[in-house]
Protein backbone atom coordinates (compact mmCIF):
# COMPACT_ATOMS: atom_id res chain seq x y z
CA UNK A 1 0.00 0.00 0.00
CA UNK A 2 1.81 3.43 -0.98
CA UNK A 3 -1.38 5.85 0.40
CA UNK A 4 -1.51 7.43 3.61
CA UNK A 5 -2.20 4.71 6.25
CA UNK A 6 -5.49 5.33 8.30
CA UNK A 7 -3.67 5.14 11.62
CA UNK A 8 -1.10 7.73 10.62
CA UNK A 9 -3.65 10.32 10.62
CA UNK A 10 -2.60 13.03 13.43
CA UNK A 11 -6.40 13.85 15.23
CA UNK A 12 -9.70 14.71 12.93
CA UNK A 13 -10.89 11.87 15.68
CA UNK A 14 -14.95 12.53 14.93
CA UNK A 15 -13.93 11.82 11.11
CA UNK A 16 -12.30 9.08 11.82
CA UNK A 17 -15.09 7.46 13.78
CA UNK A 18 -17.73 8.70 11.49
CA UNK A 19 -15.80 6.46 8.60
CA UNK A 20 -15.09 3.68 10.57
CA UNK A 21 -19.30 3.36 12.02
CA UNK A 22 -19.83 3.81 8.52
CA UNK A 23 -17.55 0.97 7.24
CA UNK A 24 -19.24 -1.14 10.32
CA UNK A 25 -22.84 -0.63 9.33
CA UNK A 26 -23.66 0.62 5.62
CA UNK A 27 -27.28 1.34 6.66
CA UNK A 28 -26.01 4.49 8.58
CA UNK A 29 -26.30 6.36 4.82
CA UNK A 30 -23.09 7.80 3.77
CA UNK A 31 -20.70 10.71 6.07
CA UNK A 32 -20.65 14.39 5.19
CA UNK A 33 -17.29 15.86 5.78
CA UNK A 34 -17.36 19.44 6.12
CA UNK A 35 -14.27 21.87 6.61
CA UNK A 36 -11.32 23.78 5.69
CA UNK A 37 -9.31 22.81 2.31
CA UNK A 38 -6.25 20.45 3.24
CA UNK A 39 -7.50 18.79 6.19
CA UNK A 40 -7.54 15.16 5.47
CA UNK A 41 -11.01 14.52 4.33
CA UNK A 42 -10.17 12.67 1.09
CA UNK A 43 -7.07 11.20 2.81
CA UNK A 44 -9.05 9.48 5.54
CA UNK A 45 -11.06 8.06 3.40
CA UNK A 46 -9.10 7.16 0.85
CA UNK A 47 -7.18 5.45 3.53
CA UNK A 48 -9.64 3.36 5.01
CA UNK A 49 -10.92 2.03 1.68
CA UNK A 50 -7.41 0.71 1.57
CA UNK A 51 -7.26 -0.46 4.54
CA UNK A 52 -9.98 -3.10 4.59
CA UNK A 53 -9.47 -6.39 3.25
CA UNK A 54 -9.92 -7.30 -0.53
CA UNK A 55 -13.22 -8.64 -2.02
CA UNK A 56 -14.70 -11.73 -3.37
CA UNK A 57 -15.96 -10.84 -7.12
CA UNK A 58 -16.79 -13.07 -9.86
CA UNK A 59 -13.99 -13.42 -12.45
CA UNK A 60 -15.01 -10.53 -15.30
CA UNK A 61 -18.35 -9.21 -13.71
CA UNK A 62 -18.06 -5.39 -14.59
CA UNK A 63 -20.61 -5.00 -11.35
CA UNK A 64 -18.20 -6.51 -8.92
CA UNK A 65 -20.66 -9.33 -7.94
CA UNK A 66 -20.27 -11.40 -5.23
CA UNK A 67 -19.62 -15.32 -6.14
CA UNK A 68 -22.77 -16.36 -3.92
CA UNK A 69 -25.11 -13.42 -5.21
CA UNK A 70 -23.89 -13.97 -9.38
CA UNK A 71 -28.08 -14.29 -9.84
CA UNK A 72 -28.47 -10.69 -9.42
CA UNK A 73 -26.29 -9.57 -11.83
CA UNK A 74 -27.97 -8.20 -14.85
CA UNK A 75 -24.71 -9.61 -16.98
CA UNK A 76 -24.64 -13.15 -17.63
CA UNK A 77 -22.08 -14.27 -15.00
CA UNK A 78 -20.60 -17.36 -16.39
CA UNK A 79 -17.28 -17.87 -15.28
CA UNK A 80 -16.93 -20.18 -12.57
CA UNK A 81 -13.19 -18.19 -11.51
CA UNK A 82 -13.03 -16.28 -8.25
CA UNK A 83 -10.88 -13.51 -7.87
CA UNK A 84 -10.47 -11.00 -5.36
CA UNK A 85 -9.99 -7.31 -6.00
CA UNK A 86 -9.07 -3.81 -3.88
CA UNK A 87 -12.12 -2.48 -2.04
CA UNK A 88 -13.08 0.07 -4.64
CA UNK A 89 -12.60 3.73 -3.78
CA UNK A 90 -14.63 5.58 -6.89
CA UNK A 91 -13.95 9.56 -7.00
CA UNK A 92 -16.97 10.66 -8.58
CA UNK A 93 -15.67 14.32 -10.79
CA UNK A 94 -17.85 17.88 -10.22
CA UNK A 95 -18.55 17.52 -14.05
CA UNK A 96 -20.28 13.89 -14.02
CA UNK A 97 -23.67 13.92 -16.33
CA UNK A 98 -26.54 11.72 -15.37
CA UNK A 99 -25.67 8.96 -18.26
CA UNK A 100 -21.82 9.24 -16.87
CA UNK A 101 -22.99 8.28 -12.79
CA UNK A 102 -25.82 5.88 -13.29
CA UNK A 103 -24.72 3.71 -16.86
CA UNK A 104 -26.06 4.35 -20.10
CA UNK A 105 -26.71 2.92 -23.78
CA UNK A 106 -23.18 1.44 -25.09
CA UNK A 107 -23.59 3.79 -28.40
CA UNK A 108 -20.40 1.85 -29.75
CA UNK A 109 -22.18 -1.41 -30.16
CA UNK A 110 -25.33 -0.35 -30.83
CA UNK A 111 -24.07 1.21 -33.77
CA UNK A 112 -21.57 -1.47 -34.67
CA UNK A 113 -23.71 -4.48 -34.09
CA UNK A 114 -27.44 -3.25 -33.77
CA UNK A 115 -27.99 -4.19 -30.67
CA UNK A 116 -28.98 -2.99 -26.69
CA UNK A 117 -25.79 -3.06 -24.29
CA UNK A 118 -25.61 -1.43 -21.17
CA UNK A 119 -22.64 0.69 -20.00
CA UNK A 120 -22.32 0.84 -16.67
CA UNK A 121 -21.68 4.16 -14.67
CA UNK A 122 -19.50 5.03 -11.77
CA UNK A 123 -22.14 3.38 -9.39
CA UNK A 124 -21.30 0.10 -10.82
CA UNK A 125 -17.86 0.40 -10.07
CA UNK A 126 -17.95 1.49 -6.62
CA UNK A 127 -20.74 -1.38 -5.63
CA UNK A 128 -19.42 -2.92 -2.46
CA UNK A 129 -17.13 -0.08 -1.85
CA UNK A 130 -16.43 4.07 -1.35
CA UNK A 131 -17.84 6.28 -3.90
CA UNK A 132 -16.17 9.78 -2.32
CA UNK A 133 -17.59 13.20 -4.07
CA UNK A 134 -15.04 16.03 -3.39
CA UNK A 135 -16.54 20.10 -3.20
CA UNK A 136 -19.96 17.79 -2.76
CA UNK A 137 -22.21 21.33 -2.69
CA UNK A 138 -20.77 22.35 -5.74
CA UNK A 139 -22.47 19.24 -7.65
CA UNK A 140 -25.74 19.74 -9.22
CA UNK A 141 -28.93 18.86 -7.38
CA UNK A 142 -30.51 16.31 -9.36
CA UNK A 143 -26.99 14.23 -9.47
CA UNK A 144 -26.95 14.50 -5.50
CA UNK A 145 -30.50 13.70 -4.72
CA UNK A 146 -30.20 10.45 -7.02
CA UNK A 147 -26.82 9.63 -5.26
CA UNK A 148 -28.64 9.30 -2.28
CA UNK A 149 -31.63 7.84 -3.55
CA UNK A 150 -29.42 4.73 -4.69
CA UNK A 151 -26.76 4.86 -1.63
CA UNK A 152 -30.34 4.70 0.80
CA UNK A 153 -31.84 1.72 -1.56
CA UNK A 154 -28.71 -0.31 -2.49
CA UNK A 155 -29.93 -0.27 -5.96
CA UNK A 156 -29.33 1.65 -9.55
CA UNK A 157 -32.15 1.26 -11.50
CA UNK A 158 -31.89 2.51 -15.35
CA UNK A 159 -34.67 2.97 -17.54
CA UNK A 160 -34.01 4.78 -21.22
CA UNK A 161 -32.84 4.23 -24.32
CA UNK A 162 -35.39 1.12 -24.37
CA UNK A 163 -32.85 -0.05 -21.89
CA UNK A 164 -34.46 -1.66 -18.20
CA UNK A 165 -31.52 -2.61 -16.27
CA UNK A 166 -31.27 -3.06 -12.64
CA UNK A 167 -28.18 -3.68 -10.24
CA UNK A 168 -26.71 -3.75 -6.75
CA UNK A 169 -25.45 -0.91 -5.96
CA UNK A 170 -24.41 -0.57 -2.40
CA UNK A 171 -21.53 1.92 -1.22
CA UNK A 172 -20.70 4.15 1.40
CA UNK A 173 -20.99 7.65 0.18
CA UNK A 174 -18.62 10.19 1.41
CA UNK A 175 -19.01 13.88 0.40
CA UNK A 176 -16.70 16.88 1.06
CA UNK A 177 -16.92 20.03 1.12
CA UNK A 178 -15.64 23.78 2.35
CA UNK A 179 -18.75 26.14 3.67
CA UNK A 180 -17.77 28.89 2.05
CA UNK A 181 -18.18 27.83 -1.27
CA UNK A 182 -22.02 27.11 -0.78
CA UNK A 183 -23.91 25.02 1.44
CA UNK A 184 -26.32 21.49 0.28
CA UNK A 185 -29.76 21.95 0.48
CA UNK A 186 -30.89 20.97 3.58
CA UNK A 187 -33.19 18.52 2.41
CA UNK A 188 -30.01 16.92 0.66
CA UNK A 189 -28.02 17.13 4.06
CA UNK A 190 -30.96 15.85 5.91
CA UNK A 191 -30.67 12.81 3.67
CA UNK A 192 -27.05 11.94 5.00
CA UNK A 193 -26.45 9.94 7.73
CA UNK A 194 -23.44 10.91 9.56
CA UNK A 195 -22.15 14.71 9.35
CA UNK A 196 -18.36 15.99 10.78
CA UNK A 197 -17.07 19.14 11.06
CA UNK A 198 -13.53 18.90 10.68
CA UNK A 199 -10.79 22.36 11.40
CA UNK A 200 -7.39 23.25 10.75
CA UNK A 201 -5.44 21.48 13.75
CA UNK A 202 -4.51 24.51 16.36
CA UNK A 203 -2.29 22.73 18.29
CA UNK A 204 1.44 23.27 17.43
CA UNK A 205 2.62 19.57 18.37
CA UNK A 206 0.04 17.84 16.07
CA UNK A 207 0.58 20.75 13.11
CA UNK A 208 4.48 19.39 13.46
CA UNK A 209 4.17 15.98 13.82
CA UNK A 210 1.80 15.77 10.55
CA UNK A 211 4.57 17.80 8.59
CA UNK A 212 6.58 15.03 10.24
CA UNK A 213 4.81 12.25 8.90
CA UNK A 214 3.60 14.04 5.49
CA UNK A 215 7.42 14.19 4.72
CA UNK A 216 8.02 10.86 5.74
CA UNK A 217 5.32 9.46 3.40
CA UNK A 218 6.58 11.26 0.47
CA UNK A 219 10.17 10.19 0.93
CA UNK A 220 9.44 6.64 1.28
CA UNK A 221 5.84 5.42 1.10
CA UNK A 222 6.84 1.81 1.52
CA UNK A 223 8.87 2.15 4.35
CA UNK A 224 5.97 4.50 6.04
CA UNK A 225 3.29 2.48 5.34
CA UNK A 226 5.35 -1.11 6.50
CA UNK A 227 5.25 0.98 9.79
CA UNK A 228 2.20 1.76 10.50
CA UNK A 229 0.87 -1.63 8.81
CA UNK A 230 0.24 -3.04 12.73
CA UNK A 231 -1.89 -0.07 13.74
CA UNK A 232 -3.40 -0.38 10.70
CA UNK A 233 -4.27 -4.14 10.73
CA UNK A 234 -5.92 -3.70 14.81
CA UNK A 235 -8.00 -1.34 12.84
CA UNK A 236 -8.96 -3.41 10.65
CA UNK A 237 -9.88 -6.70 13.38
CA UNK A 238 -11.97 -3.97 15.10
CA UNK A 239 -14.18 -3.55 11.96
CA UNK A 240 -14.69 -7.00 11.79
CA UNK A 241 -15.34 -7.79 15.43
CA UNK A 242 -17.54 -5.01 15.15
CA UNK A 243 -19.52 -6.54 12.25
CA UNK A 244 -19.97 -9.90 13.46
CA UNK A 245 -21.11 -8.47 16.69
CA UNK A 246 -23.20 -5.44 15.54
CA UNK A 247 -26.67 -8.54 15.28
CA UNK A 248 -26.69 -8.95 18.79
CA UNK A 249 -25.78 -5.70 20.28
CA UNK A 250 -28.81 -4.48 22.84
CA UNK A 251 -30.79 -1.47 22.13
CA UNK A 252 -32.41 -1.15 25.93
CA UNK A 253 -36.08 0.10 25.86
CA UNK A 254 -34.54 3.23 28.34
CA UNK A 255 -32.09 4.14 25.25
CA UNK A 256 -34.64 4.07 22.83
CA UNK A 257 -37.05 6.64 25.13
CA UNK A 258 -33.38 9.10 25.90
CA UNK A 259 -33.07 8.58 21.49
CA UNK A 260 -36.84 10.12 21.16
CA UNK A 261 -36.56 12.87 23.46
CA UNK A 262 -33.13 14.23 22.62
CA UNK A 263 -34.19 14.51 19.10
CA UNK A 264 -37.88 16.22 20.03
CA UNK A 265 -35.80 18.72 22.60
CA UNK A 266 -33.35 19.68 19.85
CA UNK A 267 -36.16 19.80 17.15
CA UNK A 268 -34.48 17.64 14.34
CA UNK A 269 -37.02 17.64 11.20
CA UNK A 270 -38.47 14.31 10.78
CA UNK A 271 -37.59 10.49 11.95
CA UNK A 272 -34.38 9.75 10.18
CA UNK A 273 -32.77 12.22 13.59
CA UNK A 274 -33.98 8.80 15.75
CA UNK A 275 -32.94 6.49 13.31
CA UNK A 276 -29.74 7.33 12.53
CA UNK A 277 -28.56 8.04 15.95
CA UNK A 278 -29.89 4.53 16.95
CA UNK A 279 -27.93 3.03 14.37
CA UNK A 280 -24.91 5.22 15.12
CA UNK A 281 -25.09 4.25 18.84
CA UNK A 282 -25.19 0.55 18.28
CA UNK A 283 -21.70 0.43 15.88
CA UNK A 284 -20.49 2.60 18.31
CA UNK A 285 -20.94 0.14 21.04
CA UNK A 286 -19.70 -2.57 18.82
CA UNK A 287 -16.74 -0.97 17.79
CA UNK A 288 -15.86 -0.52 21.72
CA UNK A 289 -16.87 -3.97 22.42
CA UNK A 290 -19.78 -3.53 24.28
CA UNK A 291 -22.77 -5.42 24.11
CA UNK A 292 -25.62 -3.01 24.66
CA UNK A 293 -25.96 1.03 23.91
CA UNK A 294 -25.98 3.34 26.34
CA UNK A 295 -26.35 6.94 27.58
CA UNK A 296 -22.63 7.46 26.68
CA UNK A 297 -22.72 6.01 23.37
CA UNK A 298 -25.67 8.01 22.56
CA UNK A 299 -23.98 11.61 23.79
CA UNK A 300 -20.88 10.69 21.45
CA UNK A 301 -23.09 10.22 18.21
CA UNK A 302 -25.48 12.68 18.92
CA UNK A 303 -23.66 15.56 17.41
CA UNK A 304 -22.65 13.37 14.20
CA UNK A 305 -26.12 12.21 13.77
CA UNK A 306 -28.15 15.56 14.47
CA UNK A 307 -25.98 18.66 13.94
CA UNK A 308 -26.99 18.72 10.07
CA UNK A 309 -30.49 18.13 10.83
CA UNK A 310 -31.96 21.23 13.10
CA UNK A 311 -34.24 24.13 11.97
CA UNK A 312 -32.94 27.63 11.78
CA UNK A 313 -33.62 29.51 14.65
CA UNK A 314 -33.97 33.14 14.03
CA UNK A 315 -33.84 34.19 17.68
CA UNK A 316 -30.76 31.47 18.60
CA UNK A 317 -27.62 32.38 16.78
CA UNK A 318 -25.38 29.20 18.77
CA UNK A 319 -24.01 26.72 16.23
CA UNK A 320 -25.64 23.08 16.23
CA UNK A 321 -23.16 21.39 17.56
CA UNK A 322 -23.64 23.89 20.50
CA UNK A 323 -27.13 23.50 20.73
CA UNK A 324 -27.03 19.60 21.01
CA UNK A 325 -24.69 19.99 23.67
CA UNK A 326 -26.88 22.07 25.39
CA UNK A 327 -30.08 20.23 25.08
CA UNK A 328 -27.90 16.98 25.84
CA UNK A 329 -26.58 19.08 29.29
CA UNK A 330 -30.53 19.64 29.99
CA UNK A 331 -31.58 16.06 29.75
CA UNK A 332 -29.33 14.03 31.05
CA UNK A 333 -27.05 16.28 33.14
């Protein structure tokens, strides 16, 4: 691996645990990553992608099928070869048309041999991986709102050109972005599971020691990444432990009722506040090997799962993240 090992990254600890709940449990909906230019968004992620183990695909398969799952596959999947492959990590460009994200008519052979073919788009590609959309706000609506659709359904369906395909297309989605150059919608945002705020690092120590390792990457990526490979590899047994365990973990009748009312005393618009933050809560407490969610679990993802999802309030000026805190403060002390 010559990229930037996950474990080497100095701090940016809520983006780091927003990816890795994400990588646990793909139902959470994809992580917004908000904050200044050059602070490790597309590096953490990138990162991660490479750090989890390779996948199982059928030999050929442009749609990255899984051996046991070929029947879904709107190819013929006829090879009887297994393979595995890199997780994929798909950048999706600001420039991406419709036709270019979702698949489209294969002109070529249509015109060469009269008949239908499918091409299949950059969903396709990052099925059963990362599909990471840098300066996210700056993407037109209508290619964001049918991002989500597909990243919340696990499926791309195509209809045009006479063409009816449907695949499997499940991802996480990662978006990034800087505030000042627009914000999403907030009935986009709204639609994302998981949102960090990430800042330039103030403290001198960390600011040094990530020159410090920066350097050392570039000189020798190898070498750098041979020594954080350890770190890197606990990481990775984490994610699995927390997977196998994430079934039985305990969602207490108690948490539930704290889930409801923090949501109802900071207002969050709609259900998917709850939903998220119970889902959030539970990889939480798998990923620190507990067996049932708690208060504390709940307090850590409540300003990841909720912060993108309050009204405006005219008369309260006080960030979100502020306003969770305080409402958190009032309720359980």
């Amino acid at each position: 691996m010559s990229g930037f090992p996950f474990s080497a990254i100095v701090g940016q600890d809520e983006m780091k645990t927003a990816l890795l709940i994400a990588a646990v449990d793909a139902r959470i909906g994809g992580v917004m990553i908000f904050g200044d230019r050059g602070t490790g968004k597309s590096t953490a992620a990138r990162a991660l992608a490479a750090t989890l183990p390779p996948i199982r695909v059928v030999d050929g398969c442009r749609f990255h099928c899984e051996p046991e799952n070929r029947e879904q596959c709107p190819d013929v999947c006829t090879s009887k070869r297994v393979r595995k492959i890199a997780v994929p990590f798909v950048d999706l460009p600001l420039g991406s048309t419709e036709d270019r994200v979702v698949g489209t008519l294969d002109l070529e052979k249509a015109l060469a041999q009269g008949e239908k073919h499918f091409e299949p788009g950059l969903l396709a590609r990052a099925h059963r991986g990362f599909l990471y959309i840098d300066e996210i706000n700056l993407l037109e609506d209508h290619v964001v709102d049918l991002l989500l659709d597909v990243a919340a359904s696990g499926e791309n369906l195509v209809e045009r050109d006479g063409l009816s395909i449907r695949h499997p297309a499940r991802f996480v989605l990662v978006g990034s972005g800087n505030p000042e150059e627009g914000e999403l919608r907030p009935q986009l945002l709204d639609r994302f599971g998981l949102s960090v705020e990430v800042k330039t690092p103030e403290d001198i120590d960390d600011r040094v020691e990530i020159m410090r390792r920066c350097d050392a990457q570039e000189r020798d990526a190898t070498k750098f990444a041979a020594k954080w490979k350890g770190e890197d590899t606990k990481i990775l047994r984490k994610i699995d432990r927390a997977k196998k365990a994430l079934p039985k973990i305990k969602m207490p009748a108690k948490t539930l009722r704290d889930t409801a009312a923090l949501c109802k005393a900071v207002g969050a618009d709609g259900l998917r506040g709850e939903l998220t933050l119970m889902r959030g809560s539970r990889a939480l407490a798998a990923l620190q090997g507990d067996f049932s969610v708690t208060r504390d679990h709940l307090k850590a993802m409540a300003p990841l799962s909720l912060r993108h999802r309050l009204r405006r309030d005219v008369l309260d000026e006080t960030g979100s993240t502020v306003r969770i805190e305080r409402a958190l403060e009032e309720l359980f002390g």
